[in-house]
Protein backbone atom coordinates (compact mmCIF):
# COMPACT_ATOMS: atom_id res chain seq x y z
CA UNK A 1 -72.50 110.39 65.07
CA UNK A 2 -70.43 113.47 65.95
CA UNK A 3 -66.63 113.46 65.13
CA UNK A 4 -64.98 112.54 68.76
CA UNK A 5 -67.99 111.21 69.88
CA UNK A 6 -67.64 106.61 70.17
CA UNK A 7 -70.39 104.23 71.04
CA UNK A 8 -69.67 104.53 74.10
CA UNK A 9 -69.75 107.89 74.54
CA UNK A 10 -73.62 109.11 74.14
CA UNK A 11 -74.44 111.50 76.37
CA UNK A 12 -77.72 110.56 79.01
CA UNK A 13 -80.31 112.94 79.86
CA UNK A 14 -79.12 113.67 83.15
CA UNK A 15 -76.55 115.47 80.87
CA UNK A 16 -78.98 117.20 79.12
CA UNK A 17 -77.84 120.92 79.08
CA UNK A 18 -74.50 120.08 81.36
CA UNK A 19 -71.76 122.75 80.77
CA UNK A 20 -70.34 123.12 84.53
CA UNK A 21 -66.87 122.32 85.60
CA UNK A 22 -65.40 121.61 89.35
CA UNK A 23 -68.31 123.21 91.87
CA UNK A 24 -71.02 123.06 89.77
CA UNK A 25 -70.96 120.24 88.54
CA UNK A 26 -70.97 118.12 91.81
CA UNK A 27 -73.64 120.18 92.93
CA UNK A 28 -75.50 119.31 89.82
CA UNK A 29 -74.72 115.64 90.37
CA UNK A 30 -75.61 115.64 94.25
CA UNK A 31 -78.49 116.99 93.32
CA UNK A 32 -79.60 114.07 90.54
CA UNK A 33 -78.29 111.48 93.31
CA UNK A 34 -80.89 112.91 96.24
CA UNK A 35 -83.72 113.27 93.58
CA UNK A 36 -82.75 109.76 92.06
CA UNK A 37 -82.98 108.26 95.99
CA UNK A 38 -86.12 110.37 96.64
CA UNK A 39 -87.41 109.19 93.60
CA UNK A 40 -86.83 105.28 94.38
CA UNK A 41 -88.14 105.55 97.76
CA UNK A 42 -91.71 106.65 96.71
CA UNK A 43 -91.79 104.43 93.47
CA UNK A 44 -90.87 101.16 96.38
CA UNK A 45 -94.17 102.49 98.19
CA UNK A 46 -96.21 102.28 95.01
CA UNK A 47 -96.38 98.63 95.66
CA UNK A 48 -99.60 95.33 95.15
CA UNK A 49 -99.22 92.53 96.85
CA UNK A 50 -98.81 89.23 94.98
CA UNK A 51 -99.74 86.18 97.46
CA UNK A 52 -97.99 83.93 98.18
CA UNK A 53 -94.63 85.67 97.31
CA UNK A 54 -93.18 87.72 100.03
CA UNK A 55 -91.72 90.10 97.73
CA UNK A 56 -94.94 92.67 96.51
CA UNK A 57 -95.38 94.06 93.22
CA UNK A 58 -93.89 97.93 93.03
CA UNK A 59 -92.39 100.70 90.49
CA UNK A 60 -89.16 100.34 92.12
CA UNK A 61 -87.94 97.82 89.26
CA UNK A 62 -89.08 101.11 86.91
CA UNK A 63 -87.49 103.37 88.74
CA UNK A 64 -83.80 101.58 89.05
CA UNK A 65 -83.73 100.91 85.42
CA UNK A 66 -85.28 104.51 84.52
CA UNK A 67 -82.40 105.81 86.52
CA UNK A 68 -79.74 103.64 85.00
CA UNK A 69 -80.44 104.35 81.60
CA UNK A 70 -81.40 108.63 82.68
CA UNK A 71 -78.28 108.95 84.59
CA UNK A 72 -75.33 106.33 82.97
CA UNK A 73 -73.79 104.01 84.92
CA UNK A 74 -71.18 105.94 86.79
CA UNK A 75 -74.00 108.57 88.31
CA UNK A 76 -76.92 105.71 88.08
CA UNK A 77 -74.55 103.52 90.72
CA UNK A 78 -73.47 106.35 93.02
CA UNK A 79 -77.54 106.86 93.49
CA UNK A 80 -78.30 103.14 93.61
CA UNK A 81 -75.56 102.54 96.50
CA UNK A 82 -76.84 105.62 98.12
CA UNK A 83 -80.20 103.74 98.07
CA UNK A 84 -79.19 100.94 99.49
CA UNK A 85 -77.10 102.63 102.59
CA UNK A 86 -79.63 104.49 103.84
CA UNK A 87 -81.97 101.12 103.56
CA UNK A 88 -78.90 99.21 105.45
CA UNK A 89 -78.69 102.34 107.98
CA UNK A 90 -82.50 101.70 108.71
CA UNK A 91 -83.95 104.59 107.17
CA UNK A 92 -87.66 103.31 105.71
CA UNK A 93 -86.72 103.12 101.85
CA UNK A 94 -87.53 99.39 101.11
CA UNK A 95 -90.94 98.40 100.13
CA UNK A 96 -92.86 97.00 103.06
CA UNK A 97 -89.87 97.43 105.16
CA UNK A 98 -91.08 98.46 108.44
CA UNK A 99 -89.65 99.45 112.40
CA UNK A 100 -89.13 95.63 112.89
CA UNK A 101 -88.11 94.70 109.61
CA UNK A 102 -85.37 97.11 108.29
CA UNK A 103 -81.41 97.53 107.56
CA UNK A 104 -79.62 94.28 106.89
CA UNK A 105 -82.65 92.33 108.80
CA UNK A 106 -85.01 93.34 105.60
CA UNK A 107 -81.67 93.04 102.81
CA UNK A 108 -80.73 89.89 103.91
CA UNK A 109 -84.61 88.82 103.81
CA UNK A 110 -86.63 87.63 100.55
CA UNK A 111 -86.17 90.89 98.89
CA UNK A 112 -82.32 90.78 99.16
CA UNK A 113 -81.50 89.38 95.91
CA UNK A 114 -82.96 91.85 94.38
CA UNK A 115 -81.60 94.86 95.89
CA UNK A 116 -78.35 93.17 94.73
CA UNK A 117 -80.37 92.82 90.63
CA UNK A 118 -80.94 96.58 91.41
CA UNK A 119 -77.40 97.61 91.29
CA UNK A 120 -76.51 95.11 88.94
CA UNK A 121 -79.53 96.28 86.73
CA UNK A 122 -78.67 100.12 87.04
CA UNK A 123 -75.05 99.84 86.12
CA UNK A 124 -75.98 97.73 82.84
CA UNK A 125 -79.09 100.12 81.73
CA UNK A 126 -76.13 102.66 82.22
CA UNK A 127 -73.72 101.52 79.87
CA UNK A 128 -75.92 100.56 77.53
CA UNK A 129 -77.48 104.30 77.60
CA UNK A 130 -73.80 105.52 77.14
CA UNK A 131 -73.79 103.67 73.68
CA UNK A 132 -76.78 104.90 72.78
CA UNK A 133 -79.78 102.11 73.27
CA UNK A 134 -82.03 104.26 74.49
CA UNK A 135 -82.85 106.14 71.73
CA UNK A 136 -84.35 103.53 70.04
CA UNK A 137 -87.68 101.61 70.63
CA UNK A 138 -86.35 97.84 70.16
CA UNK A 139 -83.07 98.84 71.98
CA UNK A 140 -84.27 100.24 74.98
CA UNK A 141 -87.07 97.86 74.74
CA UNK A 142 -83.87 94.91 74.67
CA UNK A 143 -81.90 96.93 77.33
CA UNK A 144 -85.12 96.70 79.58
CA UNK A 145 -85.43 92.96 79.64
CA UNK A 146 -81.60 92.52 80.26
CA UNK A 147 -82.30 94.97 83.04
CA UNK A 148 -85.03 92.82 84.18
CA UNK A 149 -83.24 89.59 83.78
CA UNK A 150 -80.24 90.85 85.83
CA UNK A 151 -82.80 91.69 88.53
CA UNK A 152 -84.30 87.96 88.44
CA UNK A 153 -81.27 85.68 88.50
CA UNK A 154 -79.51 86.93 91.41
CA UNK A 155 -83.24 87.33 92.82
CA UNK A 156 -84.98 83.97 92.11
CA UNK A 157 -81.35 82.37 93.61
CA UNK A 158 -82.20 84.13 96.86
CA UNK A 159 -85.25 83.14 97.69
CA UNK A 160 -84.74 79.34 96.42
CA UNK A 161 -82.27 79.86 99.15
CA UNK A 162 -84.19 81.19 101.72
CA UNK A 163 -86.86 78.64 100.46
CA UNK A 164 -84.34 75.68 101.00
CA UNK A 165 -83.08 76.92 104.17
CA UNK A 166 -86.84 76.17 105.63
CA UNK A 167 -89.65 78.29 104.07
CA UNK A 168 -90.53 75.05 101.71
CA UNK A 169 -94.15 74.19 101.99
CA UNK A 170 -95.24 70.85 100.46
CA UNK A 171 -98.20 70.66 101.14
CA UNK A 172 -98.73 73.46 98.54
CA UNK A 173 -95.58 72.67 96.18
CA UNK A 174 -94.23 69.89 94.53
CA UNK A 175 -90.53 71.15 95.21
CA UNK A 176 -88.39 73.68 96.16
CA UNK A 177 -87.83 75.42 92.25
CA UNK A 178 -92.08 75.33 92.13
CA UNK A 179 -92.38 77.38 95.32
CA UNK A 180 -89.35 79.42 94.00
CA UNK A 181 -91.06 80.67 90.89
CA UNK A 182 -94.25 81.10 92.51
CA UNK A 183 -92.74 83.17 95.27
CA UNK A 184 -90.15 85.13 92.72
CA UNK A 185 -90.88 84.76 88.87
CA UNK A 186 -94.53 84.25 87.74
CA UNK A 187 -96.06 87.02 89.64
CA UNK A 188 -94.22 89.76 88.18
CA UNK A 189 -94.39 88.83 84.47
CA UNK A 190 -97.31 90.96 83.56
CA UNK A 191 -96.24 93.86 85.27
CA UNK A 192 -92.57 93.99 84.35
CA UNK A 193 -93.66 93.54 80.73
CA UNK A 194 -95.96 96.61 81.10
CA UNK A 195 -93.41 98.62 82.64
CA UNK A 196 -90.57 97.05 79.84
CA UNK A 197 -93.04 99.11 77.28
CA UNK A 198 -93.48 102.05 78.60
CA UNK A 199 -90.21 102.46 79.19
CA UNK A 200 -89.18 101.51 75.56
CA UNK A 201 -91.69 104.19 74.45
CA UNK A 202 -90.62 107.02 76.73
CA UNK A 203 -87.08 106.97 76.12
CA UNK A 204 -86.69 107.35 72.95
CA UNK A 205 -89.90 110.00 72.76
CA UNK A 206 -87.88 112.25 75.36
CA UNK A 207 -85.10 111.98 73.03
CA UNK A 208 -86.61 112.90 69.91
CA UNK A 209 -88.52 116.19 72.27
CA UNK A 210 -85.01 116.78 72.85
CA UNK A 211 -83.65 116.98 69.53
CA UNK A 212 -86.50 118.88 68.31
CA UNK A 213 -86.30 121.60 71.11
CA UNK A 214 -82.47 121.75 69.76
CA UNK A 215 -83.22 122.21 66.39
């Protein structure tokens, strides 16, 4: 580790190459914030859908926690708040948000406890970037399902909520929680597991390109 340099101190690859001062640097910043929001809005449209869960399938789980751990948690939540007023403001950034279901219609809907795991998620993959997790295979791999499960609690609690409040349906579920983790848990196990790996992978591969390029 260099001399000066704590665990909490590792640089992210949005710093990659990051000299400026005052001007420049916000510019370099804004412009990692509008790519970052750009970014999250196309990886929400990439999206299956998982019957009977409201909520589809997308690469918007990648693509907060790729941005957390890319841009650190200060940068990674200035984009992921960005994100989320524009969604609130009614602009279509949401997966399967559409003209009738947008703004705080579509955040306070199904999919609202996980916008609320997004920021959560982005500001953890963040700090744990800053101390250096994602250089390594099993750490980033770990840092990924934290991500994941600080998307999930805040999201199965919504919908068990919104499930409770009158979307219960016995005649296909024995209770509430049953409907709850077939709406919000089991269909996303397979795919958040794929996209845990390849993230593990990537990360640390970029950083080794990056040392080598440096060398």
């Amino acid at each position: 580790m260099a001399q000066g340099i704590t665990q909490a101190d590792w640089p992210v690859l949005a710093e990659i190459g990051s000299d400026e001062d005052g001007a420049a640097r916000l510019a370099r910043q804004a412009m990692f914030v509008a790519l970052g929001i750009a970014g999250l809005t196309l990886a929400a449209q990439v999206q299956v859908p998982v019957p009977p869960s409201p909520v589809p399938v997308n690469l918007g789980t990648f693509a907060v926690l790729s941005i957390g751990a890319a841009y650190g948690p200060r940068l990674g939540l200035v984009t992921i708040l960005g994100y989320m007023l524009l969604g609130m403001l009614g602009a279509d950034v949401f997966a399967s948000s559409t003209a009738e279901n947008n703004g705080l219609h579509y955040m306070m809907g199904a999919s609202g406890g996980y916008l609320l795991g997004y920021v959560l998620a982005t500001v953890l993959l963040g700090t744990l970037a800053r101390r250096g997790w994602d250089r390594s295979v099993g750490l980033m791999a770990f840092a990924m399902l934290l991500g994941n499960v600080a998307i999930y609690i805040p999201g199965i609690a919504w919908i068990d909520h919104v499930i409770a409040a009158g979307a219960f349906d016995p005649a296909k579920y024995a209770t509430v929680w049953d409907q709850t983790l077939a709406w919000g848990f089991t269909p996303y196990l397979i795919g958040d597991a794929i996209k845990l790996a390849l993230a593990a992978l990537i990360f640390p591969t970029v950083w080794r390109l990056v040392g080598t390029a440096r060398a």
